[in-house]
PDB file of N, CA and C in Angstrom:
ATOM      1  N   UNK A   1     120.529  73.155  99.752  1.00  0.00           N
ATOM      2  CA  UNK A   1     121.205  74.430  99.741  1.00  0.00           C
ATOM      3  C   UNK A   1     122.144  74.488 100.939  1.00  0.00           C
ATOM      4  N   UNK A   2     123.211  75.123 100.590  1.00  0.00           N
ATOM      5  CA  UNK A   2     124.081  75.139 101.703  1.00  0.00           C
ATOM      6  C   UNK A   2     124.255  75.865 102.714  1.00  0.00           C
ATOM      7  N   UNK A   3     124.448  76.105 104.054  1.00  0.00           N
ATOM      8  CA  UNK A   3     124.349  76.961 104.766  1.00  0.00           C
ATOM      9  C   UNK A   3     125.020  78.390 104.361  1.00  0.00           C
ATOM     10  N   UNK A   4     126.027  78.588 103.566  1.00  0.00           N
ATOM     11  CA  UNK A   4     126.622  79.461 102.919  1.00  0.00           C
ATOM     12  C   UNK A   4     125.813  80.421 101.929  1.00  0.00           C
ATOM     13  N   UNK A   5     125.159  79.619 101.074  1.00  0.00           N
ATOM     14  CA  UNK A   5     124.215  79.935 100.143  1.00  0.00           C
ATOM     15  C   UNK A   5     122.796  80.468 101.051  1.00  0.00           C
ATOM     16  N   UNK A   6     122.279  79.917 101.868  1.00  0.00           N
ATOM     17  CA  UNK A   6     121.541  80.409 102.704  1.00  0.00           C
ATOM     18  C   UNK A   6     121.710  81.895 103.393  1.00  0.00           C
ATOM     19  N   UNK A   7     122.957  81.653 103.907  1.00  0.00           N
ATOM     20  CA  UNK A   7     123.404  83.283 104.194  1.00  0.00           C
ATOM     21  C   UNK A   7     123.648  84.136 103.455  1.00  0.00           C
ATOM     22  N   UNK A   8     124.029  84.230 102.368  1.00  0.00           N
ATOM     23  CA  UNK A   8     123.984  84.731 101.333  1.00  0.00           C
ATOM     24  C   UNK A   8     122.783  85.321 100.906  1.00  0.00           C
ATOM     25  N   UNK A   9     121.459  84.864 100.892  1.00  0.00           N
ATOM     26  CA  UNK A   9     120.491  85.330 100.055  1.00  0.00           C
ATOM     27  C   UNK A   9     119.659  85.801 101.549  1.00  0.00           C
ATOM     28  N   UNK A  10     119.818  85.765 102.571  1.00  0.00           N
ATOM     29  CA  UNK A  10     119.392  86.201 103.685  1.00  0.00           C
ATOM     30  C   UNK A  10     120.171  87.702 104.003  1.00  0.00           C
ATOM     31  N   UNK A  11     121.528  87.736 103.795  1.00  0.00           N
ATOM     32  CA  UNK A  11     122.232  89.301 103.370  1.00  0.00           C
ATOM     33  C   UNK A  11     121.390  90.108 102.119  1.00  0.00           C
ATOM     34  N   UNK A  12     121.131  89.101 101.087  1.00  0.00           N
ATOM     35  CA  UNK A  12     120.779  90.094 100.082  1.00  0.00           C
ATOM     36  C   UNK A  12     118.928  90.783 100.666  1.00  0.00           C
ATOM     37  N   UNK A  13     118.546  90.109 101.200  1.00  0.00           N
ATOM     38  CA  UNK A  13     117.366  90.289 101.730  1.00  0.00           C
ATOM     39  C   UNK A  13     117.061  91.407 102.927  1.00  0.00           C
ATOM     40  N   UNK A  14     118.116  91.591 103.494  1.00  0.00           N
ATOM     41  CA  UNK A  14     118.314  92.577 104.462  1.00  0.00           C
ATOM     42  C   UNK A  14     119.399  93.683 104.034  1.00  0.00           C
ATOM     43  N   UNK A  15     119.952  93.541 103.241  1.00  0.00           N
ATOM     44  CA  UNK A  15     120.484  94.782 102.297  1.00  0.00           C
ATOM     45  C   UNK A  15     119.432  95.644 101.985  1.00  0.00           C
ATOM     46  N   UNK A  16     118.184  94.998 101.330  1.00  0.00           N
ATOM     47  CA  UNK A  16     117.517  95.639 100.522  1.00  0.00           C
ATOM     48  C   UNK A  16     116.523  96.213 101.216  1.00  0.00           C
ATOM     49  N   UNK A  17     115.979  95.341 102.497  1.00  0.00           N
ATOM     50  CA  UNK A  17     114.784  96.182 103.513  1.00  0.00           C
ATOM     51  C   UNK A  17     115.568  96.663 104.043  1.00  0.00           C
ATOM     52  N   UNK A  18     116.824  96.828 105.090  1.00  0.00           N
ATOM     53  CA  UNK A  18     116.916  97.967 105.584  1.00  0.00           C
ATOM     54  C   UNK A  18     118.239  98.931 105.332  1.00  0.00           C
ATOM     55  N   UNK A  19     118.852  98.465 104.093  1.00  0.00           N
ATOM     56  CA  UNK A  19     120.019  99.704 103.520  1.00  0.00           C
ATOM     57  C   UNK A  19     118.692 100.734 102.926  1.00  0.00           C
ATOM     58  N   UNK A  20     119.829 101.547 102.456  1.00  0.00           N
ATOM     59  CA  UNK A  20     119.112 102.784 101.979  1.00  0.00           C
ATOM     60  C   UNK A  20     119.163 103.202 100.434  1.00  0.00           C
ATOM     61  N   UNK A  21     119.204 102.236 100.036  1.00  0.00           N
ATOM     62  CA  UNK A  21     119.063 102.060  98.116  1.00  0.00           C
ATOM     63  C   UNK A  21     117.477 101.742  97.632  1.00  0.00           C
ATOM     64  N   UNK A  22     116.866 101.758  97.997  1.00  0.00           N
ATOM     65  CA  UNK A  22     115.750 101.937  97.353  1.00  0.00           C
ATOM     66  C   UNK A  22     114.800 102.583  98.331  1.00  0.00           C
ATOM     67  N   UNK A  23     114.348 103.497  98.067  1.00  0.00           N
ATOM     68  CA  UNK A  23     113.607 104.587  98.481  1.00  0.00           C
ATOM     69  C   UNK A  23     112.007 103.696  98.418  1.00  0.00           C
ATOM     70  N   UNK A  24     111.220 103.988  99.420  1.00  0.00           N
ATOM     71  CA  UNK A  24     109.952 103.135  99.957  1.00  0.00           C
ATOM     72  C   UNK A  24     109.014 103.923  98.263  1.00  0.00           C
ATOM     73  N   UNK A  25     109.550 104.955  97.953  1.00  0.00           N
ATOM     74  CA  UNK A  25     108.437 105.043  97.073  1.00  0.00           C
ATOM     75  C   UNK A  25     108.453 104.643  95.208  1.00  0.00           C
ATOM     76  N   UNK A  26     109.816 104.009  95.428  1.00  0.00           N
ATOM     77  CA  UNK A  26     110.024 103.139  94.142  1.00  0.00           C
ATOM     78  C   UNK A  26     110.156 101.765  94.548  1.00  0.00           C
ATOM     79  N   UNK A  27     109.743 100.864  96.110  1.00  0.00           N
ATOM     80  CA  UNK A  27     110.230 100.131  96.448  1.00  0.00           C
ATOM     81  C   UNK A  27     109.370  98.480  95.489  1.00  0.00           C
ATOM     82  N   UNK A  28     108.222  98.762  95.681  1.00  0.00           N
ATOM     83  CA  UNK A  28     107.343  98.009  95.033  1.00  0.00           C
ATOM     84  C   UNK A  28     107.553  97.960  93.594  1.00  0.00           C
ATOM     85  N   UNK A  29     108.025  99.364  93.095  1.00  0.00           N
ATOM     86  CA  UNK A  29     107.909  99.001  91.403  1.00  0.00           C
ATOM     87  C   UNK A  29     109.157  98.398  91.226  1.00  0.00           C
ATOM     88  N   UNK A  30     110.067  98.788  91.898  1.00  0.00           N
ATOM     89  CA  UNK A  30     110.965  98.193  91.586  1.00  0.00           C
ATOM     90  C   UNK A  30     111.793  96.387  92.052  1.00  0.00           C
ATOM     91  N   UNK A  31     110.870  96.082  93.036  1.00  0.00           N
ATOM     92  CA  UNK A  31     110.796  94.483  93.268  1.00  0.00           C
ATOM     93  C   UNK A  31     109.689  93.710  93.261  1.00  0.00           C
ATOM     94  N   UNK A  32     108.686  94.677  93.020  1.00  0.00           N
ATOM     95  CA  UNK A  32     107.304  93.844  92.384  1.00  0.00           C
ATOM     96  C   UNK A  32     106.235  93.328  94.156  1.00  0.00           C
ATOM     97  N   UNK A  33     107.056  94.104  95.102  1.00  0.00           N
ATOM     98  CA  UNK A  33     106.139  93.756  96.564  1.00  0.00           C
ATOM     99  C   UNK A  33     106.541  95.052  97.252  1.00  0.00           C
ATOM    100  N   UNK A  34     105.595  94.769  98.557  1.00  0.00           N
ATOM    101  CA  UNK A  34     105.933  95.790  99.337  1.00  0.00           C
ATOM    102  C   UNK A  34     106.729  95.660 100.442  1.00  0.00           C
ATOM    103  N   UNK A  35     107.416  96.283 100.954  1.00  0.00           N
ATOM    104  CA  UNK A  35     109.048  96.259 102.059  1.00  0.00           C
ATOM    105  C   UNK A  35     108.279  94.592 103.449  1.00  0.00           C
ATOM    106  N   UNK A  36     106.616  95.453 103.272  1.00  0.00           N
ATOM    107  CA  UNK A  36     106.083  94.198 104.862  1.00  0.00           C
ATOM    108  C   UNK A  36     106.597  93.439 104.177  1.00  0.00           C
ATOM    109  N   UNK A  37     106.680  92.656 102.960  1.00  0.00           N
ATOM    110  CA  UNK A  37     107.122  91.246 102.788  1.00  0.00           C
ATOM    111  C   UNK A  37     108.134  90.495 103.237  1.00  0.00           C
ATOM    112  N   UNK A  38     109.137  91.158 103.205  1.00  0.00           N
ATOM    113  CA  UNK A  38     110.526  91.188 103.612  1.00  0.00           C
ATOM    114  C   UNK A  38     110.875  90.966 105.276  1.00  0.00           C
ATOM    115  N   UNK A  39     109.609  91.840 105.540  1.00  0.00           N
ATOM    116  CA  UNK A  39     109.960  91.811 106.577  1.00  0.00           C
ATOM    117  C   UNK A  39     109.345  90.985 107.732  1.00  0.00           C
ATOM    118  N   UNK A  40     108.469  89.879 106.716  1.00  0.00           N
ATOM    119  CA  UNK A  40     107.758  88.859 107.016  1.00  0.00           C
ATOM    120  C   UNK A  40     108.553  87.255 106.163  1.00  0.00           C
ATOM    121  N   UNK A  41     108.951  87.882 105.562  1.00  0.00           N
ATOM    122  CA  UNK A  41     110.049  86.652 105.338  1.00  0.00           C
ATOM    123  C   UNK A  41     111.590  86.352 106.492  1.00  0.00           C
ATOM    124  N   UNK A  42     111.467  87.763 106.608  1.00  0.00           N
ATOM    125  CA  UNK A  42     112.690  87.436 108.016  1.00  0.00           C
ATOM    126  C   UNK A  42     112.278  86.799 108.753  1.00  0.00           C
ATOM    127  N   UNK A  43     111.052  87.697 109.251  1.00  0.00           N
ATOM    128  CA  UNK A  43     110.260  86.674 110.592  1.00  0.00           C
ATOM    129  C   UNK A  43     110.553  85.382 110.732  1.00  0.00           C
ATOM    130  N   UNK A  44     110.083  84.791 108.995  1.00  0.00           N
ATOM    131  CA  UNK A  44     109.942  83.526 109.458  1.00  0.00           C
ATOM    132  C   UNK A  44     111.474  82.670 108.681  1.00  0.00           C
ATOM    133  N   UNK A  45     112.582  83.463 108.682  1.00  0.00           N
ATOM    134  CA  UNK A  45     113.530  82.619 108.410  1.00  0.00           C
ATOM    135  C   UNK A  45     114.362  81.582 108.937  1.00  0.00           C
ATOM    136  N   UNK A  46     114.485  80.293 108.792  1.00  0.00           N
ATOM    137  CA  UNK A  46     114.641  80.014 107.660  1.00  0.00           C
ATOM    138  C   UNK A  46     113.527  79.200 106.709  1.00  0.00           C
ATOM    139  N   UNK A  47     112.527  78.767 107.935  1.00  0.00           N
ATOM    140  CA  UNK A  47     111.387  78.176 107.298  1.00  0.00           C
ATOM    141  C   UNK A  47     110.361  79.238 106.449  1.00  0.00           C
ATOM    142  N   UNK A  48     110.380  78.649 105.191  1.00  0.00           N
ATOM    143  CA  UNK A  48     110.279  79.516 104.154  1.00  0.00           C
ATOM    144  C   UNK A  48     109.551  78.666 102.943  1.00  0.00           C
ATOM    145  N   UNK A  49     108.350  79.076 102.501  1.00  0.00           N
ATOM    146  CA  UNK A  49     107.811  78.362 101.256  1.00  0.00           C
ATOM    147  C   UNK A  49     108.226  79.071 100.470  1.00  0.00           C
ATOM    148  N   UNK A  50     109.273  78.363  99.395  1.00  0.00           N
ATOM    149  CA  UNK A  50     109.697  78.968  98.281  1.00  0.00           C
ATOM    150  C   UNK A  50     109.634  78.660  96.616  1.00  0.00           C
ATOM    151  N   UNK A  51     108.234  77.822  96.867  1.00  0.00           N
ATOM    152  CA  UNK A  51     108.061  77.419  95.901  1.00  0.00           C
ATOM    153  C   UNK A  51     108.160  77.844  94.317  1.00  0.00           C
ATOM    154  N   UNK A  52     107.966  77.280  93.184  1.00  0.00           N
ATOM    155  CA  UNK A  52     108.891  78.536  91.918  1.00  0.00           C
ATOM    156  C   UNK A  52     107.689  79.715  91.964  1.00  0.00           C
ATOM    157  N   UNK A  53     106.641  79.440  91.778  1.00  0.00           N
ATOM    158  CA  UNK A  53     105.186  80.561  91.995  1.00  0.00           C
ATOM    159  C   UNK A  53     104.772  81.478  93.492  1.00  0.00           C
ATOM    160  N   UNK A  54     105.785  81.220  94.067  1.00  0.00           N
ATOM    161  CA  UNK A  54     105.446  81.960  95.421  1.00  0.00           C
ATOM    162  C   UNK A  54     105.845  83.359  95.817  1.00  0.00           C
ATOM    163  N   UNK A  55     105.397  84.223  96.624  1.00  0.00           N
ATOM    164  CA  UNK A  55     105.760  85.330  97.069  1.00  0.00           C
ATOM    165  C   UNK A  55     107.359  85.719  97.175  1.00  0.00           C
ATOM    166  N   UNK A  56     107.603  84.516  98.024  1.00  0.00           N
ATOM    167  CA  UNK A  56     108.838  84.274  98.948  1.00  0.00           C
ATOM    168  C   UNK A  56     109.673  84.543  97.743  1.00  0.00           C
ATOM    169  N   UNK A  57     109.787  83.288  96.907  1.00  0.00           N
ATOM    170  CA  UNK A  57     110.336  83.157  95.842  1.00  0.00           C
ATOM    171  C   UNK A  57     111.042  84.009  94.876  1.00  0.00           C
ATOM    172  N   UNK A  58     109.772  85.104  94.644  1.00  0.00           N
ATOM    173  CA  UNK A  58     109.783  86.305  93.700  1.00  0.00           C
ATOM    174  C   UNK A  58     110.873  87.241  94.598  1.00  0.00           C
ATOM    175  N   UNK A  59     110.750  87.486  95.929  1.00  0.00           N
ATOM    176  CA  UNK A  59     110.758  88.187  96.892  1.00  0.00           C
ATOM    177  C   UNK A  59     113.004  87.962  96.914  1.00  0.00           C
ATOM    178  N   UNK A  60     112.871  86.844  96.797  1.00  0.00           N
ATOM    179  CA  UNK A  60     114.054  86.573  96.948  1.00  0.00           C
ATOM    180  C   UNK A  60     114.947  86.288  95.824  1.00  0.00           C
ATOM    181  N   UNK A  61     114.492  86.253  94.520  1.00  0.00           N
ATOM    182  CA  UNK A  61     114.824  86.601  93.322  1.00  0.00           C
ATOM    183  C   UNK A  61     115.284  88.042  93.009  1.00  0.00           C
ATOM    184  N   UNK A  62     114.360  88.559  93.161  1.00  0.00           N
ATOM    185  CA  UNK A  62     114.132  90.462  93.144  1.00  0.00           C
ATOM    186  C   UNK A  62     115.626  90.967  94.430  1.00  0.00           C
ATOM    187  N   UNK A  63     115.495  90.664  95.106  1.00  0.00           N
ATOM    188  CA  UNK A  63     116.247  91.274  96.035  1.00  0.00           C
ATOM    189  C   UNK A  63     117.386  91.055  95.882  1.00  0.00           C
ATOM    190  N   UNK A  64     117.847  89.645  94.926  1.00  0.00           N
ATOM    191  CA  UNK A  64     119.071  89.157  94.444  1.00  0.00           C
ATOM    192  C   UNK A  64     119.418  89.807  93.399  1.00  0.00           C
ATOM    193  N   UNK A  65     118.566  90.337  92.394  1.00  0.00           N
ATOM    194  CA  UNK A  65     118.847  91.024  90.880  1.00  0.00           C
ATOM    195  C   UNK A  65     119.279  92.027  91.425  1.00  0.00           C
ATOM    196  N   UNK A  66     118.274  92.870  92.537  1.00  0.00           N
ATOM    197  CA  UNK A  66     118.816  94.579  92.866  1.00  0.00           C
ATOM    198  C   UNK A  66     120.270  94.490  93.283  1.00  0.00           C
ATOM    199  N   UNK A  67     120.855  93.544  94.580  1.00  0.00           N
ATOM    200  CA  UNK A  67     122.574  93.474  94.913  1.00  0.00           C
ATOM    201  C   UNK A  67     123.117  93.025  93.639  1.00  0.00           C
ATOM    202  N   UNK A  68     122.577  92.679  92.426  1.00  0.00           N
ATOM    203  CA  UNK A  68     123.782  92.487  91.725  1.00  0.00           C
ATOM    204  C   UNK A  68     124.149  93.186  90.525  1.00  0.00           C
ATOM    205  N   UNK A  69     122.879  93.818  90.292  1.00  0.00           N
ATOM    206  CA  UNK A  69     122.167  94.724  89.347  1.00  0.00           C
ATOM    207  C   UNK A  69     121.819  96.165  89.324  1.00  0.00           C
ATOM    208  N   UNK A  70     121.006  96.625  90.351  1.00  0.00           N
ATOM    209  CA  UNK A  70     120.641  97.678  90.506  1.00  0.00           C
ATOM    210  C   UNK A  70     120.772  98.704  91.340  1.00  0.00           C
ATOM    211  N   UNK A  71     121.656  98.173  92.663  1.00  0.00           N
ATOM    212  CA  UNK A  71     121.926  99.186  93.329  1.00  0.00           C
ATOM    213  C   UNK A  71     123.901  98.909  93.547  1.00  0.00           C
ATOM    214  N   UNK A  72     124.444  99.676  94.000  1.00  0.00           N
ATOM    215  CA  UNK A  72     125.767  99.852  94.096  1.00  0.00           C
ATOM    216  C   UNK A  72     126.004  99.857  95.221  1.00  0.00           C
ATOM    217  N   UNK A  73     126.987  98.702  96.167  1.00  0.00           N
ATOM    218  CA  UNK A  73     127.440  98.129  97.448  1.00  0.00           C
ATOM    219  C   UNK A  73     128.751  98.650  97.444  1.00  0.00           C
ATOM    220  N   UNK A  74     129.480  99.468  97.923  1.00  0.00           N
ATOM    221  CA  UNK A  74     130.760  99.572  98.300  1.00  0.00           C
ATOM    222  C   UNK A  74     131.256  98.848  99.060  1.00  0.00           C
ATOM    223  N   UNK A  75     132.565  98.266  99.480  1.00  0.00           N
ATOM    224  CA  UNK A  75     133.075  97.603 100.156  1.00  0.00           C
ATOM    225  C   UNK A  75     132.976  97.737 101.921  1.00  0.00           C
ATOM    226  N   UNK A  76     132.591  99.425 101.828  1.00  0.00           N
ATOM    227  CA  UNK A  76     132.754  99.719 103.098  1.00  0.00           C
ATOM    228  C   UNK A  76     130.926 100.052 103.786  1.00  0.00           C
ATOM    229  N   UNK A  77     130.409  99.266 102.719  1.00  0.00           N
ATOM    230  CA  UNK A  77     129.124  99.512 103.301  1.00  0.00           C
ATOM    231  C   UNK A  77     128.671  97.991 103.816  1.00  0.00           C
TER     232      UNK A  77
END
């Protein structure tokens, strides 16, 4: 993966824990974990088990569907 691509899904990951598009009390139903995850995947970025069955994985899937899918980014945000 490329360092580009890396940053990329590390933005979408911190869009989603700390913008303000998903409200803590739809946060779980709507990415299938809870916000600590996120914020235990930063911790440990970039070393990261991301195997296809893993937390991480899901974690960083989900957070990619919501920026492209489910919540609305303006340019100036």
């Amino acid at each position: 993966m490329s360092n580009v691509e890396r940053n990329t899904i590390r933005q979408c990951i911190q869009a989603i824990l700390h913008g303000d598009w998903v409200d803590d009390y739809e946060f779980a139903t709507r990415l299938g974990f809870e916000r600590k995850l996120l914020r235990q995947i930063l911790g440990n970025w970039p070393l990261l088990e991301d195997s296809a069955d893993s937390l991480v994985c899901l974690a960083i899937n989900n957070c990619m569907n919501e920026v492209r899918h489910g919540i609305s980014i303006s340019k100036s945000d």
